[in-house]
Protein backbone atom coordinates (compact mmCIF):
# COMPACT_ATOMS: atom_id res chain seq x y z
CA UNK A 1 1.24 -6.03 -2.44
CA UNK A 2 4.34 -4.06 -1.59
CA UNK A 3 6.42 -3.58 -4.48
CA UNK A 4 10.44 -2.42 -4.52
CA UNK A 5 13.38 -1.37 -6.23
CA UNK A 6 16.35 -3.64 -6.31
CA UNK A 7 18.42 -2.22 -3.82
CA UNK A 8 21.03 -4.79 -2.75
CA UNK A 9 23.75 -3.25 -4.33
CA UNK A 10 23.35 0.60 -3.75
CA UNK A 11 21.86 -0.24 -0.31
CA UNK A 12 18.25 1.95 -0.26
CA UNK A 13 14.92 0.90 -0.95
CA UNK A 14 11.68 2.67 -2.89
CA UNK A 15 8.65 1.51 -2.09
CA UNK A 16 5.28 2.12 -3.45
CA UNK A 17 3.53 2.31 0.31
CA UNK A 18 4.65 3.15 4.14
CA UNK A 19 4.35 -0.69 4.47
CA UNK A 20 8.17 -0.57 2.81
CA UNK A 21 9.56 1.71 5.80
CA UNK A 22 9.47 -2.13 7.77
CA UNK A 23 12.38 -3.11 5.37
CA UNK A 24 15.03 -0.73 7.28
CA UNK A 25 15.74 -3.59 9.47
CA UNK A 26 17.62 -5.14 6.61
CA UNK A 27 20.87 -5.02 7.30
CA UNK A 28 21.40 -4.80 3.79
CA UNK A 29 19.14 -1.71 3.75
CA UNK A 30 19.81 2.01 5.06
CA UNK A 31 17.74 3.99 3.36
CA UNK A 32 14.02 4.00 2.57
CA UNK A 33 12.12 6.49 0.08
CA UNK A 34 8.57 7.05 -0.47
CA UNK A 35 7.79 8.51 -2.83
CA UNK A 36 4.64 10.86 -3.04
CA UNK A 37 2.84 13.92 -4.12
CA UNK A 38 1.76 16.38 -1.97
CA UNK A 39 -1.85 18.13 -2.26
CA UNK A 40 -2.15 21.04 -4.49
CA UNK A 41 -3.87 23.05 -1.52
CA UNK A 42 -1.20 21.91 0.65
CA UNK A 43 1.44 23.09 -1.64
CA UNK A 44 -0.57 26.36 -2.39
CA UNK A 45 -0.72 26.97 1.35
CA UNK A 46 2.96 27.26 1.80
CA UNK A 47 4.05 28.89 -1.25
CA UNK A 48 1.63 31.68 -0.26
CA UNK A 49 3.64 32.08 3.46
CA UNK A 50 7.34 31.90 1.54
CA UNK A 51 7.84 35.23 2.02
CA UNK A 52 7.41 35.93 5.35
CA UNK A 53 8.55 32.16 6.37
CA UNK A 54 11.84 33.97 7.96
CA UNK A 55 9.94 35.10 10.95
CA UNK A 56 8.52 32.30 11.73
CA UNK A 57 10.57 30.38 13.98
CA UNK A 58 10.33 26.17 13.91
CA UNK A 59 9.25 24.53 16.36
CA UNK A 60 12.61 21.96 17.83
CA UNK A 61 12.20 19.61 20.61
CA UNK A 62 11.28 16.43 21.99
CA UNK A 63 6.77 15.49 21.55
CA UNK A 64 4.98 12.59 22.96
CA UNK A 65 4.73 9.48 21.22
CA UNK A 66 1.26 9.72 20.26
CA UNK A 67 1.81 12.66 18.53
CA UNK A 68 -0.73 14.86 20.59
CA UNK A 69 0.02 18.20 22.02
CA UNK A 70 0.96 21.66 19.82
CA UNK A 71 3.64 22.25 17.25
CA UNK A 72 3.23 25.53 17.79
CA UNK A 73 4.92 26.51 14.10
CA UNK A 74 1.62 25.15 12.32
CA UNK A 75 -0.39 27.53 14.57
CA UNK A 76 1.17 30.28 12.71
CA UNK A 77 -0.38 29.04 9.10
CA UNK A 78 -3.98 30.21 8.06
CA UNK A 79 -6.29 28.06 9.45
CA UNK A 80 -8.07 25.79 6.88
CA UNK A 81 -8.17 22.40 5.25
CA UNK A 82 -4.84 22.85 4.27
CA UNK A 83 -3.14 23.55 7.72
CA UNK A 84 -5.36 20.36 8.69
CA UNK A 85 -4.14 17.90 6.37
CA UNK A 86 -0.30 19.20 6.79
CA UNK A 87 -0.94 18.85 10.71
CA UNK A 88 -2.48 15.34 10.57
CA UNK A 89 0.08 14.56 7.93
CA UNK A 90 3.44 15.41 10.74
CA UNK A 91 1.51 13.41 13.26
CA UNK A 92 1.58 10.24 10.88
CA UNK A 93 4.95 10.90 10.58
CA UNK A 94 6.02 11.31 13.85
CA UNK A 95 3.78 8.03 15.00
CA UNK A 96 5.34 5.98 12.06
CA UNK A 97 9.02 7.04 13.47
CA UNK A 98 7.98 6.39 17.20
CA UNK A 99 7.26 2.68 15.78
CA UNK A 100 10.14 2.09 13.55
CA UNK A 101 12.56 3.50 16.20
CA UNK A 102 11.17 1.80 19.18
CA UNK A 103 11.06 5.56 20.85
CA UNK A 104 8.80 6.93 23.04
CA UNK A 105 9.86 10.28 22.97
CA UNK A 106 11.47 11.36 19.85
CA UNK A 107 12.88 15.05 18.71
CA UNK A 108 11.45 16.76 16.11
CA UNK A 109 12.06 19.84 14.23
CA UNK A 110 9.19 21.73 11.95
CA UNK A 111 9.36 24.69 10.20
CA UNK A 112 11.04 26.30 7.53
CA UNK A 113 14.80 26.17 6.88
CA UNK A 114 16.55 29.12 5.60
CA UNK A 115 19.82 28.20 4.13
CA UNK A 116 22.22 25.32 4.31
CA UNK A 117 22.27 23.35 6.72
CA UNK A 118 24.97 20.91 6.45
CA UNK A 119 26.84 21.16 2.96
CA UNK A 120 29.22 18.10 4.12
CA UNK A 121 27.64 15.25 3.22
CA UNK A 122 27.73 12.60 6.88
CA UNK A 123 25.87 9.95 8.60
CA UNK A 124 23.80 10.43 11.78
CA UNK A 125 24.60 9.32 15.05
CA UNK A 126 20.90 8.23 15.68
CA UNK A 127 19.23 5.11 15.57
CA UNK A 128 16.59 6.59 12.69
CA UNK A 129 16.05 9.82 11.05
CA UNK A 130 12.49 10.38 9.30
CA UNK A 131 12.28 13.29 6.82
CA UNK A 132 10.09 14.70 4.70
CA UNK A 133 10.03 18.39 2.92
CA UNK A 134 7.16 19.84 2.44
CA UNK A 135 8.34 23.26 0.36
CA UNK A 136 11.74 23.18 -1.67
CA UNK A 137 14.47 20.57 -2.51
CA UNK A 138 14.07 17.63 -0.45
CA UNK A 139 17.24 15.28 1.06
CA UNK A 140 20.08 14.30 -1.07
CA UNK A 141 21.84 10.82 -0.24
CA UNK A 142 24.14 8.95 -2.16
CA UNK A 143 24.00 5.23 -2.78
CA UNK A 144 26.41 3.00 -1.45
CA UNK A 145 28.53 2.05 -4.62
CA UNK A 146 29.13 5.56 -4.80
CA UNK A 147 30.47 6.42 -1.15
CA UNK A 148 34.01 6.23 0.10
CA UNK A 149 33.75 5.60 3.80
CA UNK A 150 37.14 5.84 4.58
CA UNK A 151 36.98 9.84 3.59
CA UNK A 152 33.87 10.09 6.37
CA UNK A 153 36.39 9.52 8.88
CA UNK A 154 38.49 11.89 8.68
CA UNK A 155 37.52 14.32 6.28
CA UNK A 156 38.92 17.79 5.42
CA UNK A 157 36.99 20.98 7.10
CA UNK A 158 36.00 22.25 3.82
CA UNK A 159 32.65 21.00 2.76
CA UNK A 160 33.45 21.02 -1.11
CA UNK A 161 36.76 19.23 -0.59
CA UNK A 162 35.43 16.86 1.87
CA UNK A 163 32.52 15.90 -0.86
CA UNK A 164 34.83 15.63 -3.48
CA UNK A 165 36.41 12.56 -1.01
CA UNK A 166 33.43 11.13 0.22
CA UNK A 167 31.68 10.97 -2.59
CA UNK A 168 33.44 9.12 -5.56
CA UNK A 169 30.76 10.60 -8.52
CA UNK A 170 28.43 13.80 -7.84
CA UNK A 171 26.73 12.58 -10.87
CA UNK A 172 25.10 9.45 -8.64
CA UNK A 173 23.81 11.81 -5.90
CA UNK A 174 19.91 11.10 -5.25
CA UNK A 175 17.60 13.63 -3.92
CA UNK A 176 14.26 13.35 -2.66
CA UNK A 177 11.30 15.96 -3.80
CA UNK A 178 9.11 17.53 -1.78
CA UNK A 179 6.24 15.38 -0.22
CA UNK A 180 8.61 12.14 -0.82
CA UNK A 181 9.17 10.22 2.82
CA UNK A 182 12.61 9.48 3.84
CA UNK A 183 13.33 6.90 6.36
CA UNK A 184 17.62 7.18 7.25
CA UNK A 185 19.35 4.19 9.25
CA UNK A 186 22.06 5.94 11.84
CA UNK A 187 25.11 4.41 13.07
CA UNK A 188 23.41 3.48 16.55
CA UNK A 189 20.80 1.20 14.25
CA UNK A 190 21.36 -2.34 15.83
CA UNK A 191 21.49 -3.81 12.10
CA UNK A 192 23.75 -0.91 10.49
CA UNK A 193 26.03 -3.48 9.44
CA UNK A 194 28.94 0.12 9.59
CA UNK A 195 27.03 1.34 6.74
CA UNK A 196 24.64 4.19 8.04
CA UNK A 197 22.82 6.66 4.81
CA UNK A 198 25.12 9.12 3.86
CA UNK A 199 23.44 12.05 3.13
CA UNK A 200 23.05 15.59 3.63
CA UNK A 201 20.59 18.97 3.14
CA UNK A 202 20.10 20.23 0.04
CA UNK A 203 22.60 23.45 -1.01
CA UNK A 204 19.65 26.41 -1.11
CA UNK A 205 21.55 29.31 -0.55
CA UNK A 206 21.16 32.22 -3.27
CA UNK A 207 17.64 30.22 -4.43
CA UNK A 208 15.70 32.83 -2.93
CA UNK A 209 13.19 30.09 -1.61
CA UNK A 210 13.22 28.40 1.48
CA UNK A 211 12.76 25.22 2.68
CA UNK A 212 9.75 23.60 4.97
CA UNK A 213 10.61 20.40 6.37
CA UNK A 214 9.84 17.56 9.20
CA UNK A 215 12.87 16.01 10.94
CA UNK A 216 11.79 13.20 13.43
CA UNK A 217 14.55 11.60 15.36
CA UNK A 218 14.89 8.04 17.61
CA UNK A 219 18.00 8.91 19.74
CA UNK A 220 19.51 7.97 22.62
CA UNK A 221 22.18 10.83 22.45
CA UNK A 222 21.88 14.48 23.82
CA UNK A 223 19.66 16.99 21.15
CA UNK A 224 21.91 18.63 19.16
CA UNK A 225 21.17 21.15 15.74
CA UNK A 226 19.49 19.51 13.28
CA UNK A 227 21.12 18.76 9.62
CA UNK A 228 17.85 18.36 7.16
């Protein structure tokens, strides 16, 4: 049985299973989380490459569907039941986004990110956005109650003023850890109902650690960078 958080006020969901990830056609629903732990090995693997994860470059482009063919930044990682599980683990992910997202080709990115990406916090201009970190701070989102979407409009070039407007209380930012699934509802979601997850990558700069994540995409827009 599929259990979940009350979510019809701040407008995401946690669910115990993948089974949940259905629920982002809600219209009352733009956010999904999953939570989960990652195995040790797993987590062991990539903590042992942290240091030389800045010359390894991530793999970012459209893949098939089914998930087959190389990500070419996993070749990189000692072979091993580790490297298995974390490459049969971004196939999942990618197949479970190709469903929810009705895509056939989405756009991924994989590999490590080395410092921050997008310190404003926005919504996407995607139909879905599936993410999941596998090293470091995962996404931070804030719940609706908390958002003023007026500010998102039009706000002011300067990512700590802008947050300070878009966000009414810091204190009721959520962020996901690493291993949890997050499933993001864009403004080009049929049932966005104008309220798309705002969200935006974690702040890792002067951590000293970087960041490995998955970013799969439904789109019908051009590929542009990334924000995980």
């Amino acid at each position: 049985m599929l259990q979940f958080d009350c979510m019809n006020i701040d407008h995401h969901l946690v669910t115990r299973s993948p089974g949940g990830f259905t629920r982002i056609t809600d219209p009352t629903v733009n956010l999904v989380l999953w939570p989960r732990a990652l195995p040790a090995e797993v987590c062991d693997l990539l903590e042992s490459v942290s240091g030389r994860l800045r010359r390894l470059r991530a793999f970012d482009g459209p893949v098939s569907r089914d998930g087959t063919g190389r990500l070419p930044w996993l070749d990189a990682l000692p072979p091993g039941p580790a490297r298995d599980w974390l490459e049969a683990d971004v196939r999942r992910q990618i197949r479970r986004l190709c469903r929810l997202g009705g895509t056939s080709r989405p756009r991924v990115f994989l590999g490590p990110v080395l410092d921050d990406q997008c310190r404003k916090f926005h919504v996407d201009h995607v139909r879905l956005r599936l993410v999941t970190t596998y090293l470091g701070p995962g996404t931070e989102w804030v719940p609706e109650t908390a958002v003023d979407r007026l500010a998102l409009v039009d706000s002011p070039t300067c990512p700590h003023e802008a947050n300070a407007r878009i966000v009414r209380d810091l204190g009721a930012v959520r962020r996901a850890a690493a291993g949890d699934v997050v499933l993001l509802k864009g403004a080009r979601h049929g049932s966005v109902d104008g309220r798309p997850a705002v969200h935006r990558s974690p702040p890792i700069e002067g951590l000293g650690t970087p960041r490995v994540v998955l970013i799969a995409t439904a789109s019908d827009t051009p590929h542009r960078k990334y924000a995980p």
